[in-house]
C-alpha atoms as a PDB file:
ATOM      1  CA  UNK A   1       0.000   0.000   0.000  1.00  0.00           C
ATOM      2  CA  UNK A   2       3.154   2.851   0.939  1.00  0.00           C
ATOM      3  CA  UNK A   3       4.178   1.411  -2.859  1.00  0.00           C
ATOM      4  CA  UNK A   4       1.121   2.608  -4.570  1.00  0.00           C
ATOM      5  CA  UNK A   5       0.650   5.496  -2.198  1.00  0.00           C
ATOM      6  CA  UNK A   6       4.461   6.921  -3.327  1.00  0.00           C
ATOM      7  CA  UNK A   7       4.045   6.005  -6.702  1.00  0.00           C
ATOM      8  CA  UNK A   8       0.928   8.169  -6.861  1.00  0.00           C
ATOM      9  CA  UNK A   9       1.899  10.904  -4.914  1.00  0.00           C
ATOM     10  CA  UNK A  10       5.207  11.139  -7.174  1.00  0.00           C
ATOM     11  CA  UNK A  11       2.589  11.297 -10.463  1.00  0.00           C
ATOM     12  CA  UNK A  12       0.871  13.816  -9.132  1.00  0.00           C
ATOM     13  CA  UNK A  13       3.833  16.223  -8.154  1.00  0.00           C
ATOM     14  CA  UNK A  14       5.297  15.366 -11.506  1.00  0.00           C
ATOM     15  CA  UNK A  15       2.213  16.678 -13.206  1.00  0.00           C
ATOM     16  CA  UNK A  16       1.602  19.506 -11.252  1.00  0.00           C
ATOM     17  CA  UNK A  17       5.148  21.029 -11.968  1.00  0.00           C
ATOM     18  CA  UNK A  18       4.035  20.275 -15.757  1.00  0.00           C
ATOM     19  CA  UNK A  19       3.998  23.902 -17.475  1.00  0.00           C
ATOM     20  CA  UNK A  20       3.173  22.047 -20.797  1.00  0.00           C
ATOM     21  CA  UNK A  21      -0.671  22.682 -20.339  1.00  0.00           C
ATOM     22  CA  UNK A  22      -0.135  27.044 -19.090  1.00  0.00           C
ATOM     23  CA  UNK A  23       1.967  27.524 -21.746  1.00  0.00           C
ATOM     24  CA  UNK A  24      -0.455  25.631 -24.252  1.00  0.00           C
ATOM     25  CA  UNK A  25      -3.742  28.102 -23.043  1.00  0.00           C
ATOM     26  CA  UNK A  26      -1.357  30.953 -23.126  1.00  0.00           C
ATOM     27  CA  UNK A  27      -0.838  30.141 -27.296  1.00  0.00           C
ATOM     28  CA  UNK A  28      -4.772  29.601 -27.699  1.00  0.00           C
ATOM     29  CA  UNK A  29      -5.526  32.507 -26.577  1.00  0.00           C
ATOM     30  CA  UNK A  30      -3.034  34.950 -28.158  1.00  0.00           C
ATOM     31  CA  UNK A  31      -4.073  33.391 -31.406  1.00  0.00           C
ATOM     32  CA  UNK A  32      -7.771  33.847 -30.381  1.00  0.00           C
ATOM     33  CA  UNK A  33      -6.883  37.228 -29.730  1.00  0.00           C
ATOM     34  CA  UNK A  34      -5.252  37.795 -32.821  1.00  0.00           C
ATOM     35  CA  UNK A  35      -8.176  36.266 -34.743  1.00  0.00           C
ATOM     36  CA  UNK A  36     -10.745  38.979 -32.861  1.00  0.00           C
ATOM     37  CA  UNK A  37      -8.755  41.420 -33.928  1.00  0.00           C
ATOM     38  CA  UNK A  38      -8.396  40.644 -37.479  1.00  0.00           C
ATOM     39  CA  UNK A  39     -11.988  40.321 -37.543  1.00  0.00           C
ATOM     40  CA  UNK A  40     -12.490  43.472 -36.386  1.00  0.00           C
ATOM     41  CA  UNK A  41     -10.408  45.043 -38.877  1.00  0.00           C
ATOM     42  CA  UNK A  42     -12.133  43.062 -41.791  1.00  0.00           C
ATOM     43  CA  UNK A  43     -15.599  44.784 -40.230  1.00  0.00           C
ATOM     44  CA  UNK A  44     -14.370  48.174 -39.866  1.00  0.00           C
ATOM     45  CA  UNK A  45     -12.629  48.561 -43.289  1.00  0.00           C
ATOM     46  CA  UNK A  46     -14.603  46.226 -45.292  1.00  0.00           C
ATOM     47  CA  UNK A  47     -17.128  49.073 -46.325  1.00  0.00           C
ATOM     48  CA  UNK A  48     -14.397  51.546 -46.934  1.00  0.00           C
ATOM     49  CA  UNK A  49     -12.666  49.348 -48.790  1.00  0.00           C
ATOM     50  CA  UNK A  50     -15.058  47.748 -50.625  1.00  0.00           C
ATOM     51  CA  UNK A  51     -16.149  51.704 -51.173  1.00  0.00           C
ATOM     52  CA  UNK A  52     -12.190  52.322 -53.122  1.00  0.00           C
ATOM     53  CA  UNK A  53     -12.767  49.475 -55.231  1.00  0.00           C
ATOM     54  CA  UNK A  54     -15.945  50.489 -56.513  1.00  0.00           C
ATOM     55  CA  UNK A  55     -14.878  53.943 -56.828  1.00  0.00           C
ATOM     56  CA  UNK A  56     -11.665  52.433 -59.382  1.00  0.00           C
ATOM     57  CA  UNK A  57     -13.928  50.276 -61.377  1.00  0.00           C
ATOM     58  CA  UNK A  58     -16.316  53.336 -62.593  1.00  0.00           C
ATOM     59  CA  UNK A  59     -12.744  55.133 -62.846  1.00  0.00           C
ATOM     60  CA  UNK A  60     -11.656  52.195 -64.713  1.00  0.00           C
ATOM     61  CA  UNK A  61     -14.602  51.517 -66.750  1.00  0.00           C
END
């Protein structure tokens, strides 16, 4: 019973030290950040530039 009892308290302190996982959630969200604020540059120029184009094609045309 100490066996099992050692064993399993020495997998648990191994996987608590593990930064594996923190530094894992810290990557997901810095993309997911990155991905918000693309997205909110696509919304907030989209019109405008969707506007230039539009004004170069009848320029154009």
């Amino acid at each position: 019973m100490t066996t099992a009892y050692k064993f399993l308290s020495a997998w648990i302190t191994a996987h608590i030290d593990d930064e594996r996982g923190a530094s894992l959630v810290e990557y997901a969200l810095l993309v997911a950040l990155i991905a918000v604020v693309a997205i909110a540059a696509v919304t907030a120029l989209g019109q405008s530039a969707s506007t230039k184009f539009s004004e170069v094609d009848s320029a154009i045309s």
